[in-house]
Protein backbone atom coordinates (compact mmCIF):
# COMPACT_ATOMS: atom_id res chain seq x y z
CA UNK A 1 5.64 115.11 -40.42
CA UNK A 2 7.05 112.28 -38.20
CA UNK A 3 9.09 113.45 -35.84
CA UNK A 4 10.72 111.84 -32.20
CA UNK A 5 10.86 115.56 -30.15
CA UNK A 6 11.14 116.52 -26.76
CA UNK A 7 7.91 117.74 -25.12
CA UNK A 8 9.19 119.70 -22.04
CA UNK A 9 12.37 119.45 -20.05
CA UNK A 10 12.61 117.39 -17.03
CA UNK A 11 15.47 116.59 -15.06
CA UNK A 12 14.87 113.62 -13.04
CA UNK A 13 12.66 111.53 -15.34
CA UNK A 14 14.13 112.49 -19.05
CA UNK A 15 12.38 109.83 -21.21
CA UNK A 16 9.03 110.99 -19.77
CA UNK A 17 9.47 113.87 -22.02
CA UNK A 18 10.56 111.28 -25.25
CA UNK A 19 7.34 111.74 -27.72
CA UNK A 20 7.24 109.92 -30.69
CA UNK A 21 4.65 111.72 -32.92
CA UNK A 22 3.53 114.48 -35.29
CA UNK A 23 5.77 117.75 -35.91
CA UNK A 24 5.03 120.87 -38.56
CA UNK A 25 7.17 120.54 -41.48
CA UNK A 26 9.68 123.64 -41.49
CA UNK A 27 9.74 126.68 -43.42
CA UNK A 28 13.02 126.73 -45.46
CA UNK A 29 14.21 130.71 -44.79
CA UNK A 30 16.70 132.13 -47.53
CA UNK A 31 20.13 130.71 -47.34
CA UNK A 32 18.86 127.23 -45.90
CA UNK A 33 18.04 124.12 -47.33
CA UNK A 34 15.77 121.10 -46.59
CA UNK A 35 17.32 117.48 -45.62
CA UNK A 36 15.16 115.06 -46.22
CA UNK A 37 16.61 112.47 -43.09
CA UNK A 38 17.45 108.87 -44.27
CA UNK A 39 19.49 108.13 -40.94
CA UNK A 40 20.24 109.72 -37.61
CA UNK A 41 22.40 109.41 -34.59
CA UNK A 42 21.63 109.18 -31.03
CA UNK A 43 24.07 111.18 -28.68
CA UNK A 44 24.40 112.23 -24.83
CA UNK A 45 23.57 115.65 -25.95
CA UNK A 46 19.97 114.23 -27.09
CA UNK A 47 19.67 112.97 -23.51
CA UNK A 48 20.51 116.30 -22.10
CA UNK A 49 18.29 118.33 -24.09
CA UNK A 50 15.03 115.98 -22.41
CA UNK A 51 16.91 117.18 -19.20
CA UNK A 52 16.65 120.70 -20.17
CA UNK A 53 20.17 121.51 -20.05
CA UNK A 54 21.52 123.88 -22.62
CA UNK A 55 17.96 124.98 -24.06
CA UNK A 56 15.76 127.86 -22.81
CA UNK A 57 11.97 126.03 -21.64
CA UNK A 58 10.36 128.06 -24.29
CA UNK A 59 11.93 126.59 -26.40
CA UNK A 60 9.85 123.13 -26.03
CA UNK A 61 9.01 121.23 -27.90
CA UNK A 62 12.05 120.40 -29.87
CA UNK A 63 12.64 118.01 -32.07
CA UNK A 64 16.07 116.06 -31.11
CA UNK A 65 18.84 114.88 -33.07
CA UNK A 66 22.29 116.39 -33.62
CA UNK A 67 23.16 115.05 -36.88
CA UNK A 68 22.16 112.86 -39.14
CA UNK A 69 22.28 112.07 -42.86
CA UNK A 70 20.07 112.04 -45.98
CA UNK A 71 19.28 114.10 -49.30
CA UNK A 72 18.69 117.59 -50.60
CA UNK A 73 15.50 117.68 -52.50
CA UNK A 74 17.29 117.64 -55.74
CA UNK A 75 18.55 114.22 -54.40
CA UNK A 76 22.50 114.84 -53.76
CA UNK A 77 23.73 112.93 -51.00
CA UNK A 78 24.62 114.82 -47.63
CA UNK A 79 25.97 114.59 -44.14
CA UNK A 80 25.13 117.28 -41.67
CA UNK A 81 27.37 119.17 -40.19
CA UNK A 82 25.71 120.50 -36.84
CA UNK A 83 27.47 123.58 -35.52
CA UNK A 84 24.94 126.70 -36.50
CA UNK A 85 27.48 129.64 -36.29
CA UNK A 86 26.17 133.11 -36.19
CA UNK A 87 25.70 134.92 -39.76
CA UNK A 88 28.63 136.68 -40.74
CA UNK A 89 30.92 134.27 -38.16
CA UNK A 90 34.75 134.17 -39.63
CA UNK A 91 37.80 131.74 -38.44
CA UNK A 92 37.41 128.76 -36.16
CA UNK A 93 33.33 127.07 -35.94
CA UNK A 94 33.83 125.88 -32.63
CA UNK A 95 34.88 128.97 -30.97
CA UNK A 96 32.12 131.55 -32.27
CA UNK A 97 30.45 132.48 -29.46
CA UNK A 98 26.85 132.68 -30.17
CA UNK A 99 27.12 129.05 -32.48
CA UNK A 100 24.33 126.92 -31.27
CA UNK A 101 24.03 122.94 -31.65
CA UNK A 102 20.92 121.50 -33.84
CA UNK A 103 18.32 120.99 -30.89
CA UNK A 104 19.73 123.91 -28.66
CA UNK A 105 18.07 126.74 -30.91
CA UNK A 106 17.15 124.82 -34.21
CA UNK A 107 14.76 122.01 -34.42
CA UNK A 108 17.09 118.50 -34.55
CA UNK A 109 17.21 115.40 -37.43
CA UNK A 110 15.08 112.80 -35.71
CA UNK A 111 12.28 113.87 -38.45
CA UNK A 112 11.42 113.04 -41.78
CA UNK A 113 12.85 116.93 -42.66
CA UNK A 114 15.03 119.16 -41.10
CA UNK A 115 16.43 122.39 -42.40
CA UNK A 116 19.64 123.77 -41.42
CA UNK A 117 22.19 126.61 -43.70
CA UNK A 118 23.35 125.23 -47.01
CA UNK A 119 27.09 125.55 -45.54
CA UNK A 120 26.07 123.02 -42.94
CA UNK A 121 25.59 120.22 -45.87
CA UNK A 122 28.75 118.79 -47.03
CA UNK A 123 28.19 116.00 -49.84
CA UNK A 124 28.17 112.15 -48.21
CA UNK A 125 31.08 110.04 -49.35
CA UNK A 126 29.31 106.73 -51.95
CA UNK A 127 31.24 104.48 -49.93
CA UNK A 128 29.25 105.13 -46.71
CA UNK A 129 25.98 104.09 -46.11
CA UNK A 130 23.37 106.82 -44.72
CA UNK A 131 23.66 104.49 -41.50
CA UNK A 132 27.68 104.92 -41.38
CA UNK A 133 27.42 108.97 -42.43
CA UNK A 134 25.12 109.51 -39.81
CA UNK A 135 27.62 109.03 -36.90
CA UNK A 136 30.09 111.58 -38.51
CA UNK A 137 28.70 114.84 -37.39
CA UNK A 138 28.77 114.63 -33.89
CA UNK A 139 30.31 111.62 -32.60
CA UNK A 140 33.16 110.73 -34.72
CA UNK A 141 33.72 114.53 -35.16
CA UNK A 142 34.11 115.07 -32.29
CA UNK A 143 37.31 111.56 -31.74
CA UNK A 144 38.86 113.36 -35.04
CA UNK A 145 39.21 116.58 -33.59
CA UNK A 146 40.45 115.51 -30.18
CA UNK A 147 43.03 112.96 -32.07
CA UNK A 148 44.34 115.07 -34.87
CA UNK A 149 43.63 119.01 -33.95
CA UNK A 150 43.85 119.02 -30.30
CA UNK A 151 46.24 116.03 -28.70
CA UNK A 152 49.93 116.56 -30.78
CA UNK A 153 50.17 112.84 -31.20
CA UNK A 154 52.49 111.27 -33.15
CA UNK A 155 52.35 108.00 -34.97
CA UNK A 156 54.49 105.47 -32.13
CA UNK A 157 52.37 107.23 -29.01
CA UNK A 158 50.47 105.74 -26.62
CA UNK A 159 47.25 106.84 -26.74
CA UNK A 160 44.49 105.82 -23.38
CA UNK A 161 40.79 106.32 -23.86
CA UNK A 162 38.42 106.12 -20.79
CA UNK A 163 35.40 104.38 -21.73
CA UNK A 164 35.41 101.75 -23.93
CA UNK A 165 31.53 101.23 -25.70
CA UNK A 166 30.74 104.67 -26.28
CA UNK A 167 30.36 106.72 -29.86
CA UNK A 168 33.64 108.86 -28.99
CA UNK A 169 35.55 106.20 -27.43
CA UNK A 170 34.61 103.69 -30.47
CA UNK A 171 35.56 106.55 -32.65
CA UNK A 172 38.80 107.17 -31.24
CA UNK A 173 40.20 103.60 -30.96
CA UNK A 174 39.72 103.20 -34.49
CA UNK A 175 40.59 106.11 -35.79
CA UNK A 176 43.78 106.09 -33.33
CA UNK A 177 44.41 102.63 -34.35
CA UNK A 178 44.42 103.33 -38.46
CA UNK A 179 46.63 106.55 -37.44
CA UNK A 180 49.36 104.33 -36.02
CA UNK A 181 49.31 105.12 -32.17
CA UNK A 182 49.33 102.47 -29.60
CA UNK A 183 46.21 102.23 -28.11
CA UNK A 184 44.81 101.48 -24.75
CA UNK A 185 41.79 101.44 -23.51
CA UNK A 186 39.50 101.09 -20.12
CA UNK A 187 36.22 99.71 -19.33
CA UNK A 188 33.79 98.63 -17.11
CA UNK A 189 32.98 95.27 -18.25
CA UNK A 190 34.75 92.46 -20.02
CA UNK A 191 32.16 92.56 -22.85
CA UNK A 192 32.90 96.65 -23.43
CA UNK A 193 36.90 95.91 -23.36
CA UNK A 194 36.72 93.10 -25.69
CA UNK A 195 34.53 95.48 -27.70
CA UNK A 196 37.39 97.95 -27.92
CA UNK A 197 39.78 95.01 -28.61
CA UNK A 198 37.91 94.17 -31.89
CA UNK A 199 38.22 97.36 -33.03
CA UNK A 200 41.41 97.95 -33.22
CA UNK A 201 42.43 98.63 -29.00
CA UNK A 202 46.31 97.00 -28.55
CA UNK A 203 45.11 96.79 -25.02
CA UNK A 204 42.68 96.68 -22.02
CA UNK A 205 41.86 97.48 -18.65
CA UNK A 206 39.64 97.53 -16.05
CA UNK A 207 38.82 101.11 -14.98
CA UNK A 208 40.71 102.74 -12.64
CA UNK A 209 43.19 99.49 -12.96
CA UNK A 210 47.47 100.53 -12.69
CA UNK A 211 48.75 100.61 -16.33
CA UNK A 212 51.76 99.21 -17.20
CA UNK A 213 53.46 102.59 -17.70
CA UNK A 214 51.97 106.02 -18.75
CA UNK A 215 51.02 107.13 -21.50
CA UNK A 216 51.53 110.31 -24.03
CA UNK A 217 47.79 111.05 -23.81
CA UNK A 218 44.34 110.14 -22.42
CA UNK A 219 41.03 110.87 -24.21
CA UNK A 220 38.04 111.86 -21.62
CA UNK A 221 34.51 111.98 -22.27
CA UNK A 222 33.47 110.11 -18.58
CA UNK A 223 34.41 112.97 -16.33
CA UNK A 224 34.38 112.51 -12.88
CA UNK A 225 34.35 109.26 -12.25
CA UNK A 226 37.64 108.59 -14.44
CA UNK A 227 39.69 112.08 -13.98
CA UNK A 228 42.09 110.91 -10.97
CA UNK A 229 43.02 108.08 -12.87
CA UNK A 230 43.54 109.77 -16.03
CA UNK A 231 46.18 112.43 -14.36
CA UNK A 232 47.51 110.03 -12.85
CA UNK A 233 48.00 107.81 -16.18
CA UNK A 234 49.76 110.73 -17.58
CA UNK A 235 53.70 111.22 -18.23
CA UNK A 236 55.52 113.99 -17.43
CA UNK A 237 54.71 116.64 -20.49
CA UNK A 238 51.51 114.32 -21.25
CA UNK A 239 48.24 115.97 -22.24
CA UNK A 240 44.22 114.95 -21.76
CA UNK A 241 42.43 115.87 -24.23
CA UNK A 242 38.67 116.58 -22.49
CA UNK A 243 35.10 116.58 -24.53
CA UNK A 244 32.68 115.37 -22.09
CA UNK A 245 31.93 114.66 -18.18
CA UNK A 246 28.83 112.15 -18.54
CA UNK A 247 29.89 110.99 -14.90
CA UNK A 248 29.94 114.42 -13.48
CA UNK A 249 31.74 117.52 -14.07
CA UNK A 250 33.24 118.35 -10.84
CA UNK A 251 36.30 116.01 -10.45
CA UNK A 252 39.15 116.98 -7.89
CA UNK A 253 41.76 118.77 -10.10
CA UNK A 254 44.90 116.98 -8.88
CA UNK A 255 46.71 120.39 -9.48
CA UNK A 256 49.74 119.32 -7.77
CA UNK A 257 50.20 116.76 -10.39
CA UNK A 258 49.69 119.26 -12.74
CA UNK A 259 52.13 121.81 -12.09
CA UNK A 260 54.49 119.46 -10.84
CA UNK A 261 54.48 117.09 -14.25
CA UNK A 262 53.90 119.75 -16.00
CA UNK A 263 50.81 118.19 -17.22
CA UNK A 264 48.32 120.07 -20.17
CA UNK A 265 44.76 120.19 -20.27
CA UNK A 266 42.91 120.72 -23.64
CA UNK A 267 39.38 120.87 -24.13
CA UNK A 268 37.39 120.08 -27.23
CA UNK A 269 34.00 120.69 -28.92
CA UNK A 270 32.62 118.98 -31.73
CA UNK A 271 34.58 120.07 -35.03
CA UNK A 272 34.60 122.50 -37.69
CA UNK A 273 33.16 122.10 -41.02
CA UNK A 274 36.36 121.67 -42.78
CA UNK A 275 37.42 118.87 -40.02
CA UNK A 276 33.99 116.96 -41.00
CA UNK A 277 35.24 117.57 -44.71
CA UNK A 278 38.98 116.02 -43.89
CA UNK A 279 37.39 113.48 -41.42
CA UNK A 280 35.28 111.74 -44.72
CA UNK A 281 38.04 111.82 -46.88
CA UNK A 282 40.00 109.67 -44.08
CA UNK A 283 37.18 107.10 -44.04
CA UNK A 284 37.49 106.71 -47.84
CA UNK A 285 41.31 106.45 -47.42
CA UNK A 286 41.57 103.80 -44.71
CA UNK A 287 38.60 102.30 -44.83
CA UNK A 288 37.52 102.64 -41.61
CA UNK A 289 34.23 102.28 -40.63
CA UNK A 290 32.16 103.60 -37.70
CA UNK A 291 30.94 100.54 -34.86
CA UNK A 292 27.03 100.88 -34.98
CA UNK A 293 25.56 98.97 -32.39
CA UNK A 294 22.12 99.27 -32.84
CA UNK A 295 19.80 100.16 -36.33
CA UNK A 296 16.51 100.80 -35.45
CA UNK A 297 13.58 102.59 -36.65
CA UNK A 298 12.85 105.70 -35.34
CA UNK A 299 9.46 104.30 -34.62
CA UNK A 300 11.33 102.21 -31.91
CA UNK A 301 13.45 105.32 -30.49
CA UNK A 302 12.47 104.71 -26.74
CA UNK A 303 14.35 101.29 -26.94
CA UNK A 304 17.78 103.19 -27.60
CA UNK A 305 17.08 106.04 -25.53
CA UNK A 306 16.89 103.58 -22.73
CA UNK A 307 19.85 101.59 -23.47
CA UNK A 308 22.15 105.12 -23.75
CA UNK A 309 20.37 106.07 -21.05
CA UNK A 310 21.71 102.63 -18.97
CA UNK A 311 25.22 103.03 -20.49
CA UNK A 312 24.24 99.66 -22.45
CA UNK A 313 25.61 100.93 -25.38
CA UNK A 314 28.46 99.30 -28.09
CA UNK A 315 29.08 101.98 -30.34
CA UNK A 316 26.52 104.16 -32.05
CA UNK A 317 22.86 104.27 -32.12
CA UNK A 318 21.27 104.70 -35.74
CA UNK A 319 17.72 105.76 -36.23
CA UNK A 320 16.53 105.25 -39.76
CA UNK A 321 13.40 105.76 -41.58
């Protein structure tokens, strides 16, 4: 089958590894079900894998792709859920420790197939477009959880998210936007910031710029280059909320800031089943829909592993067959 994989790791020169070729179709064990992929997602994560990080070298190849959207072979609609817990695994997805990501054990979406538990298939709202459903599992998953499970925002807050073009930070300003929070948000460029302003942002600034007063939380996925900034954007009490370091993970703490403002630190992984469940129904409420800034076909893949790869990115990648 078709299939845009991984060939080896490499850490220096990722897209080296990018093959855009012919895969086995999988064997469907008991308890699993086939996908047949009408859309996927690009993520970080994707770019990460290339670099080896997270996956074992004997693993290779592997096809990539986190999530994704398409049909069970009795056609119902579906949208992937892509935390693989362990059999038997009871309470909270995220926190079982021997879950795996699709593409960290299990071969990934960017196929024609893919085959995953029949727990990890929850049925894809008609209202959403396999384009739109295919940003939910990872990306926007991800902005829901961090909003609504992990921050303890209420509607009136203000609400700062570092990074203004990416598929979390797009994510969060609308979702924090149709949730009633005042939202502010900072970027590098005047194109990303107005980006975030059409989507819903009440404000924007230039990274690392003095805000006009602090704010209740701040929403990290850019990691070192932002941290300093986002303590010190932070009321007394306030809280970051912390699922990614694409900059770099080792930021100066600013501990003194911490104890002294009594400042919290929550981190946050992806989402549990029943969040990707609640996270649909809030599209179909609201309306909302996710910012996809590029459709292409998956035979073009390179092109928007390139552009995530240059941060020249404005809201989601979509692969679709």
């Amino acid at each position: 089958m078709f299939a845009v994989y991984a060939s080896e790791p490499n850490a220096e020169k990722p897209l080296d590894s990018l093959v855009i070729g012919e895969r086995p179709e999988p064997e469907v064990p008991a308890g699993w079900v086939r996908v047949n992929i009408k859309a996927a997602s690009l993520n970080m994560h994707d770019l990460w894998t290339l670099r080896g990080v997270g996956i074992k070298p004997e693993q290779f190849p592997m096809i990539l792709g986190c999530d994704g959207a398409g049909t069970l072979d009795d056609g119902t609609e579906v949208v992937l859920h892509s935390v693989i817990n362990a059999p038997g695994w009871q309470g909270d997805d995220t926190l079982d420790p021997k879950r795996t990501l699709l593409t960290e054990k299990h071969q990934g979406t960017f196929a024609e197939q893919v085959v995953v538990p029949a727990r990890n298939v929850v049925p894809k709202p008609a209202s959403l477009s396999f384009a739109e459903a295919a940003t939910m599992g990872t990306a926007w998953l991800t902005a829901y959880r961090m909003l609504f499970v992990k921050s303890g925002l209420r509607p009136g807050q203000t609400m700062l998210v570092q990074g203004a073009s990416g598929g979390v930070s797009t994510a969060l300003v609308q979702l924090g936007r149709a949730a009633g929070f005042r939202v502010w948000v900072t970027g590098r460029s005047e194109e990303k910031r107005a980006l975030a302003e059409n989507l819903g942002a009440h404000q924007t600034f230039e990274s690392g710029a003095r805000l006009p007063e602090r704010v209740d939380a701040v929403f990290e996925t850019v990691g070192k280059a932002t941290w300093s900034h986002s303590v010190k954007s932070l009321k007394p009490g306030g809280i970051i909320v912390v699922s990614g370091s694409t900059s770099g993970p080792d930021a100066h703490a600013e501990l003194q800031r911490v104890f002294f403002l009594q400042l919290r630190i929550a981190g946050s992984t992806m989402g549990t089943r029943d969040e990707l469940t609640d996270l649909l129904a809030y599209l179909e409420l609201t309306g909302v829909r996710p910012q996809i800034g590029a459709e292409l076909p998956f035979a073009d893949a390179e092109t928007g592993f390139e552009n995530m790869l240059a941060g020249e990115t404005s809201g989601k990648v979509v692969f679709a067959h």
